[in-house]
N, C-alpha and C. Protein backbone atom coordinates (compact mmCIF):
# COMPACT_ATOMS: atom_id res chain seq x y z
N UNK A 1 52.86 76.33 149.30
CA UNK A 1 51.93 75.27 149.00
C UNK A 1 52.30 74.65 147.65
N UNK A 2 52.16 73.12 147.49
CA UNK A 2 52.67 72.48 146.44
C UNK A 2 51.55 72.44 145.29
N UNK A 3 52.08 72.98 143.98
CA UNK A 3 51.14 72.67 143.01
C UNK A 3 50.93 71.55 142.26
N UNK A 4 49.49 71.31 142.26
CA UNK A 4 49.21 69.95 141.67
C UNK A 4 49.69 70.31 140.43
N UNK A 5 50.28 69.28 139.35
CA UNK A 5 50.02 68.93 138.06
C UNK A 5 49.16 68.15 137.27
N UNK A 6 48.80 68.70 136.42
CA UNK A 6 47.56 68.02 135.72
C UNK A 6 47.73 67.31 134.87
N UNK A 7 47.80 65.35 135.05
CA UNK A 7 48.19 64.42 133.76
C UNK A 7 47.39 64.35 132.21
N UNK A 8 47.70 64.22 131.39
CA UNK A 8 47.29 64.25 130.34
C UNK A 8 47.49 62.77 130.15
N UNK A 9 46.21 62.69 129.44
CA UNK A 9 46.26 61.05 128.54
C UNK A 9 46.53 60.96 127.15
N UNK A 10 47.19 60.08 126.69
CA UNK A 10 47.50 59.59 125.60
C UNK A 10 46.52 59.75 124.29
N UNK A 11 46.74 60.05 123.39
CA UNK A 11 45.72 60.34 122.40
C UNK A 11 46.17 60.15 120.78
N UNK A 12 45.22 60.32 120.27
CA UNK A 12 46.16 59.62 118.57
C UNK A 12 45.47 61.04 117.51
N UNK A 13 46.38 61.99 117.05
CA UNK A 13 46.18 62.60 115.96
C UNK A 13 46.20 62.39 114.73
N UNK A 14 44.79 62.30 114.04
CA UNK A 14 44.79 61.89 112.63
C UNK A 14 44.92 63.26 112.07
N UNK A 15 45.58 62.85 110.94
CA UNK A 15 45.40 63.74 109.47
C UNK A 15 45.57 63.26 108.60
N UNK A 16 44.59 64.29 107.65
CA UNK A 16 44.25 64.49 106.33
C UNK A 16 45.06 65.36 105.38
N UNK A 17 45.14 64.47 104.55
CA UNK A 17 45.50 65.89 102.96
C UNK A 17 44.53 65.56 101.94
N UNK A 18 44.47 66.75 101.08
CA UNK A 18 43.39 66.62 99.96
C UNK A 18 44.67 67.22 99.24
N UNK A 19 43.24 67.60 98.20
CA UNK A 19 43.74 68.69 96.81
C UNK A 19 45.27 67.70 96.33
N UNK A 20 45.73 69.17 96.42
CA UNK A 20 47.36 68.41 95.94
C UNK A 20 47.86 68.50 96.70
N UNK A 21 47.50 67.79 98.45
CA UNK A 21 48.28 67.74 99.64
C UNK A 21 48.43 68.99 100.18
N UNK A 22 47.97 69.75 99.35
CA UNK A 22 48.38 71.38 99.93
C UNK A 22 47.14 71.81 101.16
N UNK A 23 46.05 71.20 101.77
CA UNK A 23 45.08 71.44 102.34
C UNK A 23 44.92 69.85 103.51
N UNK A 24 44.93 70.71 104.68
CA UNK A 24 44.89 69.66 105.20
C UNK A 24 44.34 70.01 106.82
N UNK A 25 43.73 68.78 107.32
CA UNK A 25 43.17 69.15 109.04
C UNK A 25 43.53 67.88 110.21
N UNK A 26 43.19 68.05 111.34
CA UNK A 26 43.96 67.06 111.96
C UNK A 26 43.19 67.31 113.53
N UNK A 27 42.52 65.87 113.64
CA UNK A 27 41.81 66.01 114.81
C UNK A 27 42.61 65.30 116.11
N UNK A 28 42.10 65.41 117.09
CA UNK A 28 42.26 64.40 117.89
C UNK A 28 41.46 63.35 118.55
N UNK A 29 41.78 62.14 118.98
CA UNK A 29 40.85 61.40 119.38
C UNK A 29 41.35 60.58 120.53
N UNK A 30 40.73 59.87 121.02
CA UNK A 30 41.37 58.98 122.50
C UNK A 30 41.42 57.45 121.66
N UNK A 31 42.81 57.28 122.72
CA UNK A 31 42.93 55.60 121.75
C UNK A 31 42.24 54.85 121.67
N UNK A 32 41.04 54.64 122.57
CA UNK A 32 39.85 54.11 122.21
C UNK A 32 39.12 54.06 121.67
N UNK A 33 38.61 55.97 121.48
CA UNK A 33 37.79 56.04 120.23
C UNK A 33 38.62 55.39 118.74
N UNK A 34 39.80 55.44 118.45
CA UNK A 34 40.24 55.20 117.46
C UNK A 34 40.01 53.94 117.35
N UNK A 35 40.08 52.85 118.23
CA UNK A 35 40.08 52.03 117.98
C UNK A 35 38.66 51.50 117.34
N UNK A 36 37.93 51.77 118.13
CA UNK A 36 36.47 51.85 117.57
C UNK A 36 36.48 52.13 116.43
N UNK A 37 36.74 53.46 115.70
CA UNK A 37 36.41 54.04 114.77
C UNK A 37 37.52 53.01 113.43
N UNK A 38 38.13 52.31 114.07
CA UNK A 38 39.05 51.14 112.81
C UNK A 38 38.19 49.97 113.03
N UNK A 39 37.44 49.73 113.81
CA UNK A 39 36.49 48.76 114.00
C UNK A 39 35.34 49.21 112.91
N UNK A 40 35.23 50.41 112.87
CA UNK A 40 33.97 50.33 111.88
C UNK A 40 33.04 51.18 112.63
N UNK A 41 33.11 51.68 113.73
CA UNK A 41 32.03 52.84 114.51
C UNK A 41 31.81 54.00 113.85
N UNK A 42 30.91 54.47 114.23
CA UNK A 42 30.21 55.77 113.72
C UNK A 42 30.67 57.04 114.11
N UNK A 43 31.67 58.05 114.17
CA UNK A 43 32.09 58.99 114.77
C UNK A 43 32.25 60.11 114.05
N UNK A 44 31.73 61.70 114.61
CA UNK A 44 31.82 62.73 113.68
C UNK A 44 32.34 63.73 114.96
N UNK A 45 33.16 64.82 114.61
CA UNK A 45 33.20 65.79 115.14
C UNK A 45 34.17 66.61 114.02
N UNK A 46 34.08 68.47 114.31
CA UNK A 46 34.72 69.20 113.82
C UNK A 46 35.90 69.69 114.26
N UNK A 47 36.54 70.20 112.60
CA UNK A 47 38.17 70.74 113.47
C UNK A 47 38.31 72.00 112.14
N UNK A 48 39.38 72.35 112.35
CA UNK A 48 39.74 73.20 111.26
C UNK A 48 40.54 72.47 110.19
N UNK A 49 40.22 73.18 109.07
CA UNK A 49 41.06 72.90 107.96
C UNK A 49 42.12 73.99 107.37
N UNK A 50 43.08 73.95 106.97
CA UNK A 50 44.38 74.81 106.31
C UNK A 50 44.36 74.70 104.84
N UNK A 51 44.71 75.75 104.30
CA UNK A 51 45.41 76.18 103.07
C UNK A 51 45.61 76.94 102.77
N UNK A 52 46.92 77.25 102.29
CA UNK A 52 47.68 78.24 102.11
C UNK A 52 47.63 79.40 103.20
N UNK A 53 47.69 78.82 104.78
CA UNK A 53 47.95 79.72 105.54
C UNK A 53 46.01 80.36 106.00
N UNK A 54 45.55 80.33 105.19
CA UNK A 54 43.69 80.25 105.84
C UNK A 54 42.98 78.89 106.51
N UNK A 55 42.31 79.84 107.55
CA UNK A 55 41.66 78.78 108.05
C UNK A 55 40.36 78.61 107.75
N UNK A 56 39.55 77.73 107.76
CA UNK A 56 37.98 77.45 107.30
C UNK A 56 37.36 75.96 108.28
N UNK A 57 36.40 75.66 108.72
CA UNK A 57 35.65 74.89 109.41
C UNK A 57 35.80 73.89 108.56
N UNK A 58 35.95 72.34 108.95
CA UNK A 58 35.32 71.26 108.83
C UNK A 58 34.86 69.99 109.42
N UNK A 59 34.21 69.30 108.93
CA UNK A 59 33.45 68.34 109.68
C UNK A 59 33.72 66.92 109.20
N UNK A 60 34.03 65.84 110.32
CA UNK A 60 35.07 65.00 109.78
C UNK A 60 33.57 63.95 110.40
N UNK A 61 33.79 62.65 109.28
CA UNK A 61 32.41 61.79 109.72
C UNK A 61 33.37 60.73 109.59
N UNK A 62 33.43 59.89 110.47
CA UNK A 62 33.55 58.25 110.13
C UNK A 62 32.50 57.50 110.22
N UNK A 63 33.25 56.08 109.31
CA UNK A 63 31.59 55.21 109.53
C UNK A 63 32.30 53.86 108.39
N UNK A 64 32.00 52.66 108.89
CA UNK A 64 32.71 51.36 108.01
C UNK A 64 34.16 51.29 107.63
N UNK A 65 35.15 51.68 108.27
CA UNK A 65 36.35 52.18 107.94
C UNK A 65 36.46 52.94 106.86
N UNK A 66 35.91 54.15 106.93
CA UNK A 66 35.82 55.18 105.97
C UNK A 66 35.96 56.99 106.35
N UNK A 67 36.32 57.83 106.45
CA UNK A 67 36.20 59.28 106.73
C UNK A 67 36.00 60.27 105.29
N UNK A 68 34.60 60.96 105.64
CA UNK A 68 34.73 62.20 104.84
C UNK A 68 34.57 63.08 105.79
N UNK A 69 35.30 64.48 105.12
CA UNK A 69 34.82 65.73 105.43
C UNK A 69 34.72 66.66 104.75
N UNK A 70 33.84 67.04 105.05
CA UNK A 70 33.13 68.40 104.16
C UNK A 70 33.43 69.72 104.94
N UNK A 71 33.47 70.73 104.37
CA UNK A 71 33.97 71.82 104.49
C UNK A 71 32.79 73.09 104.47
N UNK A 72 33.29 74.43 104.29
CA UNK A 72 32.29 75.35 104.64
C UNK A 72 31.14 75.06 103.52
N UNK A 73 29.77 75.77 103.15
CA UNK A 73 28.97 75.65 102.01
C UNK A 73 28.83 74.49 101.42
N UNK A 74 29.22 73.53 102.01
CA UNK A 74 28.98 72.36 101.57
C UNK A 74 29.67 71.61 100.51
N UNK A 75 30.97 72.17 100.63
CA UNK A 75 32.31 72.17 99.85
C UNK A 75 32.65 70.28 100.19
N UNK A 76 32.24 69.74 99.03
CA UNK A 76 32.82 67.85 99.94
C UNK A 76 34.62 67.96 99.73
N UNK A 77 35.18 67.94 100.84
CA UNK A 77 36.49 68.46 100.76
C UNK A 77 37.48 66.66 100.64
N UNK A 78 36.67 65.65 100.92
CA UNK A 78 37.06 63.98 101.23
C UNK A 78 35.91 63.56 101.12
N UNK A 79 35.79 62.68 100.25
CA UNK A 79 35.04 61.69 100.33
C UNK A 79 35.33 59.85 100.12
N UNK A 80 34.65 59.20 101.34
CA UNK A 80 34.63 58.00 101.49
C UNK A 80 35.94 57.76 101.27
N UNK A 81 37.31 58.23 101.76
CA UNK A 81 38.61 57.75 101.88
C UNK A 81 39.02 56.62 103.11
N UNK A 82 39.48 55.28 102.69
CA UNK A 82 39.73 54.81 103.64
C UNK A 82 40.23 54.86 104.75
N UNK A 83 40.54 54.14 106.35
CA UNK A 83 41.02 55.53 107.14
C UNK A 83 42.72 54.64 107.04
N UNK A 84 43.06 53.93 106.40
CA UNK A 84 44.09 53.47 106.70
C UNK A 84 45.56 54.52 105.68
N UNK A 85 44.78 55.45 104.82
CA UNK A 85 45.16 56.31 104.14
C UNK A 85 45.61 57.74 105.07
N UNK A 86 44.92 57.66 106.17
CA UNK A 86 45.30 58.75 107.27
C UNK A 86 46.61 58.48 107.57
N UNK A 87 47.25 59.75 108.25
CA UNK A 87 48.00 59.66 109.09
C UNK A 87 47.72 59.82 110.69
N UNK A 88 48.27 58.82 111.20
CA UNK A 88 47.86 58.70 112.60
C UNK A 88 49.05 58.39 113.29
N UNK A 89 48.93 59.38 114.77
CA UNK A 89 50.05 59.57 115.62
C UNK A 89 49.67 59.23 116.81
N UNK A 90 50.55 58.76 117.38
CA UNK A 90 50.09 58.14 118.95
C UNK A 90 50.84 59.70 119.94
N UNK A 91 50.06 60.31 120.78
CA UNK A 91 50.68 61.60 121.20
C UNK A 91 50.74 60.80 122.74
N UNK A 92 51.78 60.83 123.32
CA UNK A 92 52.42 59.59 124.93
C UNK A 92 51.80 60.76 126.00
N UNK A 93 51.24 60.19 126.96
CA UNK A 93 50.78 60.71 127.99
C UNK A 93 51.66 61.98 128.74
N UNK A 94 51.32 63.01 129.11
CA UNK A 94 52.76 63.63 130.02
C UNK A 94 52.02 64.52 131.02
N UNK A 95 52.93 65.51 131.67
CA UNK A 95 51.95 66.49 132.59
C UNK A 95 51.87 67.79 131.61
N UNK A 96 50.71 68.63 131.91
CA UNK A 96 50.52 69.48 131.29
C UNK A 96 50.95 70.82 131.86
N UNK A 97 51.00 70.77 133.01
CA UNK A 97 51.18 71.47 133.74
C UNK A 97 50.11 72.03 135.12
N UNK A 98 50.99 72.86 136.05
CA UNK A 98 50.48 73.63 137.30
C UNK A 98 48.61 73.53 137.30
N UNK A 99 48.17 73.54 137.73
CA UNK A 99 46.71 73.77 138.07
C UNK A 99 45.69 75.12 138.90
């Protein structure tokens, strides 16, 4: 019996650096939401953050072409950085595999 493969859609990974670049997190989003969110939309969700090899929670907010995120205890890890300061990757559609 033939196995389906399961397509994946296209998606754009942002990241962040703080500190002295040494700390950094990286979400994903659908090219739409992005687009929105360079329009000026309201969008929050969490991802992890890195440094020096530890991991710790954070919470990434957009809103007016702007992103902060804050970190565990209420650590403001970014604030009000423009998003054109991100790095953003276009990740191309492919199969993911067997099902």
């Amino acid at each position: 019996m033939a196995q389906k493969t399961e397509k994946r859609r296209a998606h754009i990974e942002i990241t962040a650096y703080w500190g002295n670049d040494d700390t950094e997190s990286t979400i994903k989003v659908s090219r739409r939401q992005w687009k929105e969110i360079q329009e000026g939309a309201e969008y929050a969700t969490t991802a992890w953050g890195w440094y020096e090899g530890s991991r710790f929670s954070v919470a990434w907010s957009f809103a007016g072409g702007e992103v902060s995120i804050d970190g565990d205890d209420g650590m403001q890890c970014v604030v009000d950085l423009p998003i054109c300061e991100l790095i953003a990757q276009t990740s191309p559609p492919g199969e993911v595999g067997p099902r």
